[in-house]
N, C-alpha and C. Protein backbone atom coordinates (compact mmCIF):
# COMPACT_ATOMS: atom_id res chain seq x y z
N UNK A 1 22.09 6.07 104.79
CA UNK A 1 21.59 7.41 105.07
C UNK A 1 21.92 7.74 106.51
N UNK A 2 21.97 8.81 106.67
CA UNK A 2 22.60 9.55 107.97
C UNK A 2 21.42 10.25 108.62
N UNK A 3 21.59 10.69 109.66
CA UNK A 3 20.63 11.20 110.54
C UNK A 3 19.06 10.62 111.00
N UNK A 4 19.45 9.36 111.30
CA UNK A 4 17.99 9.09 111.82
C UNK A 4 17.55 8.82 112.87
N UNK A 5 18.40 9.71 114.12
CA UNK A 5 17.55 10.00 115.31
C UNK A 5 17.04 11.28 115.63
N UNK A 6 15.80 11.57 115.79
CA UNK A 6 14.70 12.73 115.93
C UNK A 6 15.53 13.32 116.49
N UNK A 7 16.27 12.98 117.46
CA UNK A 7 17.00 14.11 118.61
C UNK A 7 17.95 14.74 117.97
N UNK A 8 18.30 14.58 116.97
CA UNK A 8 19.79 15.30 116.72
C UNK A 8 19.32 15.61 115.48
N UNK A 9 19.13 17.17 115.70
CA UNK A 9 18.67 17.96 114.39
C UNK A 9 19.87 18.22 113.94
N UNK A 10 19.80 18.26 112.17
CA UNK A 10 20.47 18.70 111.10
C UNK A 10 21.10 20.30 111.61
N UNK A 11 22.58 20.40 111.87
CA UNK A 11 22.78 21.43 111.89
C UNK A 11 24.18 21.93 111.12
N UNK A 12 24.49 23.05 110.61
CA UNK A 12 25.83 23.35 109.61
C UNK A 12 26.59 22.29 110.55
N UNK A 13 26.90 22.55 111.47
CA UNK A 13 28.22 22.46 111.54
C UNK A 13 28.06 20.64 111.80
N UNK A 14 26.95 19.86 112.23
CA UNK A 14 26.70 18.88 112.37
C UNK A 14 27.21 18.44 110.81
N UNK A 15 26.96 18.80 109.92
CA UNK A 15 26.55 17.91 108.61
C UNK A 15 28.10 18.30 107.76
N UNK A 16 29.02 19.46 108.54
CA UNK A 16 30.56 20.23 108.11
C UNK A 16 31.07 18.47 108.69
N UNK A 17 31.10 18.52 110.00
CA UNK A 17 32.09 18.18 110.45
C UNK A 17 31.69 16.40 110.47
N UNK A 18 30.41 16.12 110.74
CA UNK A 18 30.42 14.81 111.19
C UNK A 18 29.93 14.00 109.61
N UNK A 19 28.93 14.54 109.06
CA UNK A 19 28.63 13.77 107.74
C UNK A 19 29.08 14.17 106.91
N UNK A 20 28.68 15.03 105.94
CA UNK A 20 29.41 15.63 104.46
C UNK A 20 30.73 15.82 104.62
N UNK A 21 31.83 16.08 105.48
CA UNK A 21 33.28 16.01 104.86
C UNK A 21 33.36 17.15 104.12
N UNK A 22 34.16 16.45 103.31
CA UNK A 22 34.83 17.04 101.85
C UNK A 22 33.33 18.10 100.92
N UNK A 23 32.45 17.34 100.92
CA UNK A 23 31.33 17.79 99.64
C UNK A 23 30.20 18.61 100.57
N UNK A 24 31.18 19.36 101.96
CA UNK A 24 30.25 20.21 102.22
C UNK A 24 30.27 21.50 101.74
N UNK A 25 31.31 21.93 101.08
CA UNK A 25 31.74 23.02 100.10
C UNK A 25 30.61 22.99 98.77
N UNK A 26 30.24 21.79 98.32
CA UNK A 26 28.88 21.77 97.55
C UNK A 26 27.46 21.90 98.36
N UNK A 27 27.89 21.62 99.53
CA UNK A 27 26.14 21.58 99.96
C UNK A 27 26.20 23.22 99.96
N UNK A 28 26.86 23.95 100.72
CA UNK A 28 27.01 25.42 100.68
C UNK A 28 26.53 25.96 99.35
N UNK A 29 27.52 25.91 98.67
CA UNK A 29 27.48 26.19 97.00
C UNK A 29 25.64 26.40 96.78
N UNK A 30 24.93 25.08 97.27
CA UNK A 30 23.60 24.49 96.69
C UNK A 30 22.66 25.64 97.40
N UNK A 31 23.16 25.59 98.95
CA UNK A 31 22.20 26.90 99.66
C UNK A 31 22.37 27.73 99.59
N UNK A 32 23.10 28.49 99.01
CA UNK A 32 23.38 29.80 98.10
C UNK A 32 22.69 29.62 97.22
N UNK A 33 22.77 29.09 95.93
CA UNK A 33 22.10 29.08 94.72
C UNK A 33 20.28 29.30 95.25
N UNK A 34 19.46 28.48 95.89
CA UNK A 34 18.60 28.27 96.43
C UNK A 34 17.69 29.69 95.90
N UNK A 35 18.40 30.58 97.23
CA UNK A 35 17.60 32.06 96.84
C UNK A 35 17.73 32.28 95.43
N UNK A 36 18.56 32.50 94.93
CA UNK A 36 18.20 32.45 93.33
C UNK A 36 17.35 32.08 93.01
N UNK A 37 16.84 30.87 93.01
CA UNK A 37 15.66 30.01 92.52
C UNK A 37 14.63 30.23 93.35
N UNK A 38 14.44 31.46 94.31
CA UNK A 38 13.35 31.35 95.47
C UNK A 38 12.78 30.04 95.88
N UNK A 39 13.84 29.42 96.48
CA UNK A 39 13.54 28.05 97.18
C UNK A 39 13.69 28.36 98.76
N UNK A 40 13.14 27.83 99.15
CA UNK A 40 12.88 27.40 100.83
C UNK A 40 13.25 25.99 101.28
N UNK A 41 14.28 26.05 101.73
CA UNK A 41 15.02 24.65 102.22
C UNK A 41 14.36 24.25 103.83
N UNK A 42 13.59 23.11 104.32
CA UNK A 42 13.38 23.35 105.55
C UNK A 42 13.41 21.60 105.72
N UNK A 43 13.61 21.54 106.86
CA UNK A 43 14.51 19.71 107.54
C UNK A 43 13.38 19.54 108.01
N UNK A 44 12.89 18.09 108.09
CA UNK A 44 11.84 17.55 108.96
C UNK A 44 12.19 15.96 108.99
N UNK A 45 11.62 15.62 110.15
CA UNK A 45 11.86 14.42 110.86
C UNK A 45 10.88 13.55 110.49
N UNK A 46 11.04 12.80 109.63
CA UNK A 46 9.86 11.34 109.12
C UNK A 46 10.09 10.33 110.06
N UNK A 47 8.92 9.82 111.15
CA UNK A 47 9.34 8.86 111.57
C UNK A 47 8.82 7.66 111.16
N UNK A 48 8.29 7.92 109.76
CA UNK A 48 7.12 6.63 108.86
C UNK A 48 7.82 6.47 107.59
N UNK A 49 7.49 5.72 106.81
CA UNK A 49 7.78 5.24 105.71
C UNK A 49 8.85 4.07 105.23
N UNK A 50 9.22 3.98 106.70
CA UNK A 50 9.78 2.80 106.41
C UNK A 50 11.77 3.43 106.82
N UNK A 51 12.04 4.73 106.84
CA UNK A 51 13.35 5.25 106.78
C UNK A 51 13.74 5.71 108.41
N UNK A 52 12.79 6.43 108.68
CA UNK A 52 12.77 7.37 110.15
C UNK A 52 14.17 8.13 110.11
N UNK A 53 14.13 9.09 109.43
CA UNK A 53 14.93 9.68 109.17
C UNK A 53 14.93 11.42 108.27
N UNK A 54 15.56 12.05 109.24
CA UNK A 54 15.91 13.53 108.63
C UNK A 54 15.69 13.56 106.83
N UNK A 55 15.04 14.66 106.58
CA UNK A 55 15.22 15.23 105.01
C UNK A 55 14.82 16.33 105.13
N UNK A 56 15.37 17.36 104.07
CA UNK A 56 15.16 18.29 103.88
C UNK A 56 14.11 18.25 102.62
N UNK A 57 13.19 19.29 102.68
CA UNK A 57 12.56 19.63 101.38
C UNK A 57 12.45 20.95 100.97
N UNK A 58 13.09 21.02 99.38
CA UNK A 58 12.70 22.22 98.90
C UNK A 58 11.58 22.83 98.29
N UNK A 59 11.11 23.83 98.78
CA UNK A 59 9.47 24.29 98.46
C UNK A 59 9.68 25.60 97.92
N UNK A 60 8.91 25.46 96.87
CA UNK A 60 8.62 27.23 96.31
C UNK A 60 7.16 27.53 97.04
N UNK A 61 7.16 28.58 96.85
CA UNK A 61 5.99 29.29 97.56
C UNK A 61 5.67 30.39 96.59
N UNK A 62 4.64 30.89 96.48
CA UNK A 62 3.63 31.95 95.71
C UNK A 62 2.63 32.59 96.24
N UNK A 63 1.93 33.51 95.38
CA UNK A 63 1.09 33.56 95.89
C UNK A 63 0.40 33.98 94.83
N UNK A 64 -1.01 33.47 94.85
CA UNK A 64 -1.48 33.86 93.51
C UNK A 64 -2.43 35.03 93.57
N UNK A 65 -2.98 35.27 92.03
CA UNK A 65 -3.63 36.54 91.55
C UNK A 65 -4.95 37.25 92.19
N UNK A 66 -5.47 35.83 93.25
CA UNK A 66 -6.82 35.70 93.66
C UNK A 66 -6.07 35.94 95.41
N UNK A 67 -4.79 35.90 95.65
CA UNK A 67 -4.23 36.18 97.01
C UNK A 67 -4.26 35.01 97.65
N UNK A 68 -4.41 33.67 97.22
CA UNK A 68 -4.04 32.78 98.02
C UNK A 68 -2.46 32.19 97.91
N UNK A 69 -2.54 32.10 99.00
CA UNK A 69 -0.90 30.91 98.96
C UNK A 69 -0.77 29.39 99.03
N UNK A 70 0.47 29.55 97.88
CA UNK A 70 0.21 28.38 96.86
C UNK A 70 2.35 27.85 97.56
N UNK A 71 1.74 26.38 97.63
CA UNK A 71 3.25 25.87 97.49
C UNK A 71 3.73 24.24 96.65
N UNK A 72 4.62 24.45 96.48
CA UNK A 72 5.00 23.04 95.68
C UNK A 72 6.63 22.57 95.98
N UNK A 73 6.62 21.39 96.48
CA UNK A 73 7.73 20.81 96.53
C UNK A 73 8.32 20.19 95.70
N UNK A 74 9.76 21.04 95.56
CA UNK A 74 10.18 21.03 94.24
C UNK A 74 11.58 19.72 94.00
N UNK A 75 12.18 19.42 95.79
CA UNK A 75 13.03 18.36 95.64
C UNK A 75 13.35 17.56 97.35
N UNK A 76 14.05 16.54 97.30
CA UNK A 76 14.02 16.29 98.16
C UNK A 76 15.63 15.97 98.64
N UNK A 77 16.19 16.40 100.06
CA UNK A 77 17.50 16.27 99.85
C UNK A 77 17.57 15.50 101.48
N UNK A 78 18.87 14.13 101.16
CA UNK A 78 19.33 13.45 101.94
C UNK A 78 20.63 13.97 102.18
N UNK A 79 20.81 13.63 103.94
CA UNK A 79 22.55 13.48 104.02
C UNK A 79 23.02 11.99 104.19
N UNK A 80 24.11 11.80 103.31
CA UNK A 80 24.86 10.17 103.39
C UNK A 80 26.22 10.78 104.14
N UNK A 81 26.91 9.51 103.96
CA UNK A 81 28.46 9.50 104.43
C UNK A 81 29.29 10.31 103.61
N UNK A 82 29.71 11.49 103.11
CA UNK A 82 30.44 12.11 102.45
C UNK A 82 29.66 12.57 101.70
N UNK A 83 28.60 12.61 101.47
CA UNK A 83 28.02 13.31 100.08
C UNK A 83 26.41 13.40 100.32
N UNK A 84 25.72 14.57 99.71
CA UNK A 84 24.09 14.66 99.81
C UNK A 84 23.53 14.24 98.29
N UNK A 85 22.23 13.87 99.01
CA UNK A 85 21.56 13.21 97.39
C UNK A 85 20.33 14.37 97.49
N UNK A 86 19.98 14.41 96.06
CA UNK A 86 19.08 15.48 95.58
C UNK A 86 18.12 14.90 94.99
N UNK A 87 16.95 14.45 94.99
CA UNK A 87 15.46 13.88 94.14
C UNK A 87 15.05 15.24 93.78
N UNK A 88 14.55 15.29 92.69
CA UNK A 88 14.02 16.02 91.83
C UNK A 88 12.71 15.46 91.28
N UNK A 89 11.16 14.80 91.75
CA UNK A 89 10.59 14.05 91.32
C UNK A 89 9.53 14.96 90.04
N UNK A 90 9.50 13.99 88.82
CA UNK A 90 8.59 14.87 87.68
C UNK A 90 7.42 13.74 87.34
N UNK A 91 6.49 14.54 86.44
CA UNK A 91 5.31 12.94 85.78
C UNK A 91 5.78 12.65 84.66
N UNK A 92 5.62 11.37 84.41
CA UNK A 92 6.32 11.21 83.74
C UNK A 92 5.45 11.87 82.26
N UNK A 93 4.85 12.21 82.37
CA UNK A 93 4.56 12.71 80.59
C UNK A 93 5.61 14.26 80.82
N UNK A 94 6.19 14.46 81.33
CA UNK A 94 7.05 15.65 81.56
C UNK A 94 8.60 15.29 81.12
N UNK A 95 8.91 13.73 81.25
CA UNK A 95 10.06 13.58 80.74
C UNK A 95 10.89 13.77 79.52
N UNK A 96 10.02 13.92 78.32
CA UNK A 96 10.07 14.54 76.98
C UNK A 96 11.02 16.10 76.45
N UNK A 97 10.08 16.41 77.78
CA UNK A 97 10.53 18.24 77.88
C UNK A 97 11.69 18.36 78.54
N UNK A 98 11.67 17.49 80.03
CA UNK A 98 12.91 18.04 80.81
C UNK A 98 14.41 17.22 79.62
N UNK A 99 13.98 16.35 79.05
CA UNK A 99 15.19 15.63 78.57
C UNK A 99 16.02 16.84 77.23
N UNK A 100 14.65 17.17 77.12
CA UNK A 100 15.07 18.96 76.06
C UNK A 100 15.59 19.53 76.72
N UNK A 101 15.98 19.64 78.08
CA UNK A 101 16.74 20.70 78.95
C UNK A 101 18.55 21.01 78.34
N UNK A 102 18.80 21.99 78.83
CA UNK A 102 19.92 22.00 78.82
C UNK A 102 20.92 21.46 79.71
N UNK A 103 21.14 20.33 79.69
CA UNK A 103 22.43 19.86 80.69
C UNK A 103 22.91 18.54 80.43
N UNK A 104 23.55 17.92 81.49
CA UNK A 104 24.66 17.56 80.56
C UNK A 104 24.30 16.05 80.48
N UNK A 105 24.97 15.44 79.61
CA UNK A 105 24.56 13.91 78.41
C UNK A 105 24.32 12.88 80.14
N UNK A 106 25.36 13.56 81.53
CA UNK A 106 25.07 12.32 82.24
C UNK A 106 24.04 12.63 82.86
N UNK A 107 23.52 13.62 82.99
CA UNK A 107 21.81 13.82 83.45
C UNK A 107 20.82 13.58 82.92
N UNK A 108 21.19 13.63 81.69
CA UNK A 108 20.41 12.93 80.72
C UNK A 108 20.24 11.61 81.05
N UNK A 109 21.56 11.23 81.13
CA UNK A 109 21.35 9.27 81.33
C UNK A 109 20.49 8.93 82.42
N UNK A 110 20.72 10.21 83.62
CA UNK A 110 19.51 10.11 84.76
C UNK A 110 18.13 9.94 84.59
N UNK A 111 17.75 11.16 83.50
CA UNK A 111 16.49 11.15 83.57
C UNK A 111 15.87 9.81 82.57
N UNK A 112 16.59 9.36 81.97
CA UNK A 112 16.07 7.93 80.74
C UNK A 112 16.05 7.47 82.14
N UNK A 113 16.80 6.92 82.20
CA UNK A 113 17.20 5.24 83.36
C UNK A 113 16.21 5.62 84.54
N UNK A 114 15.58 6.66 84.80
CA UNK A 114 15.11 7.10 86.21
C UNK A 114 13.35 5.96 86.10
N UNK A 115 13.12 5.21 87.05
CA UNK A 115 12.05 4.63 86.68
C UNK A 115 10.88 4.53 87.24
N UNK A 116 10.00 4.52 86.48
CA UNK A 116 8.66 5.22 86.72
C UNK A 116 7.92 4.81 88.10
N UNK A 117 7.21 5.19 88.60
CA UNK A 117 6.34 4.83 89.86
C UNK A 117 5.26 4.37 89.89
N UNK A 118 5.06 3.25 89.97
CA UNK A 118 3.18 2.52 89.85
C UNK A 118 2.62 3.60 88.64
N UNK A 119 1.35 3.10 88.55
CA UNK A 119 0.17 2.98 87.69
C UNK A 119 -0.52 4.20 87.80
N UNK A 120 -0.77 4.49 89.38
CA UNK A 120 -1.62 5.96 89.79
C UNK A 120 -0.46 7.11 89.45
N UNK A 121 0.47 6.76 90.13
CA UNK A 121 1.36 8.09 90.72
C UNK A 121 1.95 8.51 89.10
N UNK A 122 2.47 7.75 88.29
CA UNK A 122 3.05 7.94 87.09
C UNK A 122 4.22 9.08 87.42
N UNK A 123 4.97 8.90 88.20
CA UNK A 123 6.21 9.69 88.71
C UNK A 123 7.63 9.03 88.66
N UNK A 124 8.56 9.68 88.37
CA UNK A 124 9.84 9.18 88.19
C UNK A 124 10.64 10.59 89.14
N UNK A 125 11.76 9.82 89.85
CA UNK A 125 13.20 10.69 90.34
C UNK A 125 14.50 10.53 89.56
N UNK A 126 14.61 11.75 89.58
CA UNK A 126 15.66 12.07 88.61
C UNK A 126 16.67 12.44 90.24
N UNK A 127 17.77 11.67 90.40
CA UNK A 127 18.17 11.34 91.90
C UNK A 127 19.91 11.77 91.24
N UNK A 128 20.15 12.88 92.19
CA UNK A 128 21.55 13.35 92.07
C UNK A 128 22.57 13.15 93.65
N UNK A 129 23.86 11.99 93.29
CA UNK A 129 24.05 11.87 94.20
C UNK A 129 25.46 13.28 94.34
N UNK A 130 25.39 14.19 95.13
CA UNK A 130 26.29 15.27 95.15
C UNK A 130 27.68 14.89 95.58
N UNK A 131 28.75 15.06 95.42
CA UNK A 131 29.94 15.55 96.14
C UNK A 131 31.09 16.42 95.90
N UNK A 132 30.75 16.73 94.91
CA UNK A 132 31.11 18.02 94.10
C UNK A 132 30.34 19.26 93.75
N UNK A 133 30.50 20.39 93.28
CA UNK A 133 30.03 21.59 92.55
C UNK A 133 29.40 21.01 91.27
N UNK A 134 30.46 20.37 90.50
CA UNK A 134 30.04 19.87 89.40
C UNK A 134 28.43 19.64 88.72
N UNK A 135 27.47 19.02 89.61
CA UNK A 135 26.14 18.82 89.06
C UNK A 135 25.39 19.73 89.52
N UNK A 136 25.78 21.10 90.14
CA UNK A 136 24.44 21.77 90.94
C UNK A 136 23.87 22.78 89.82
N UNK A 137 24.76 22.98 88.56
CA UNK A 137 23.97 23.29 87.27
C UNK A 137 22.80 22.68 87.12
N UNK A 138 23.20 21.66 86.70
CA UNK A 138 22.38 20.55 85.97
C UNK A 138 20.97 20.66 87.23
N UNK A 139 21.53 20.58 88.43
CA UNK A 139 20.09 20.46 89.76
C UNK A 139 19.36 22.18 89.38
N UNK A 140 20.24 23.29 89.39
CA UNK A 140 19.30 24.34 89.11
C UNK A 140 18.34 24.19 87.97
N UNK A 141 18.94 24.00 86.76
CA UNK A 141 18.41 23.81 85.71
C UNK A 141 17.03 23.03 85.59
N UNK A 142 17.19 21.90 86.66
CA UNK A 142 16.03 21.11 86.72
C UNK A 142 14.93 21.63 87.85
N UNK A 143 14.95 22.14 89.37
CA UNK A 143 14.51 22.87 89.50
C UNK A 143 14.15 23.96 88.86
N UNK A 144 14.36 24.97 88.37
CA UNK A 144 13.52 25.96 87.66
C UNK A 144 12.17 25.41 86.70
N UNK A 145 12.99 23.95 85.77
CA UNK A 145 11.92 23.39 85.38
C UNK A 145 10.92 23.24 86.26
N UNK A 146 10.88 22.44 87.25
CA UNK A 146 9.93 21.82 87.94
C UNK A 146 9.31 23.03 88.61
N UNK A 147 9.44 23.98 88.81
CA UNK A 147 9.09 25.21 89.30
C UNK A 147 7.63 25.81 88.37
N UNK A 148 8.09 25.59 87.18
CA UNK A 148 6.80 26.21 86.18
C UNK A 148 6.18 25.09 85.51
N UNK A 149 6.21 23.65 85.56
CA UNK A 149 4.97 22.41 85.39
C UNK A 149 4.45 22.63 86.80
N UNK A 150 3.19 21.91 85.55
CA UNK A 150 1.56 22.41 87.10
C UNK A 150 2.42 21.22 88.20
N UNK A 151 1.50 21.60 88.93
CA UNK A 151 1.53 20.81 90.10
C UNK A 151 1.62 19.67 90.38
């Protein structure tokens, strides 16, 4: 994983020229699509968990009927050496439905093989590693899902 000094924030042309390469023509592609999906892409600096390192998270935001504001994080995105990875985390009693999704047989193989998280959390990542256009279907598709399961 790339970027894990606090000082050197995630920037286009940082992630054009020095990390993504080639598959920054997909990261583009991905932050375009975004507004479509009223997503909010925003970078933050973890210096815990064991990584200390840059991620971005995508958050929808709302607001509900009673006027409060409501948000949910809908994925989580790394930069590597040539290519960004996309987590998409669901519960797993949700895997049933998303596997009904429309997309394609190798996302499928993602979401089977994706494996579950302890006992409490009952969570699985459905983990897309990008360097192409090719899977950002399959990532919309699954965002929107995760957009309308509760919370």
């Amino acid at each position: 994983m790339r970027l894990r000094e606090a000082d050197i924030t995630p920037t286009p042309a940082l992630l054009k020229e020095i990390i993504l390469g080639t598959s920054y023509d997909a990261y583009t592609k991905f932050q375009e699509g975004l507004e479509q999906v009223e997503i909010d892409q925003v970078w933050q600096y973890y210096p815990c968990m064991g990584t200390k390192a840059w991620l971005a998270r995508g958050v929808f935001k709302w607001i509900t009927p009673r006027c409060a504001n409501k948000e949910k994080n809908i994925y989580w995105l790394s930069a590597w050496d040539g290519y960004f990875r996309v987590a998409i985390w669901f519960k797993e009693k949700n895997r049933a439905e998303i596997l009904n999704a429309y997309v394609s047989d190798e996302t499928k193989k993602l979401i089977r093989s994706a494996k579950m998280l302890g006992p409490k959390m009952q969570t699985f990542p459905v983990e897309f590693e990008v360097r192409t256009t090719e899977p950002l279907a399959d990532i919309f598709t699954l965002i929107k899902y995760k957009k309308r399961l509760e919370a």
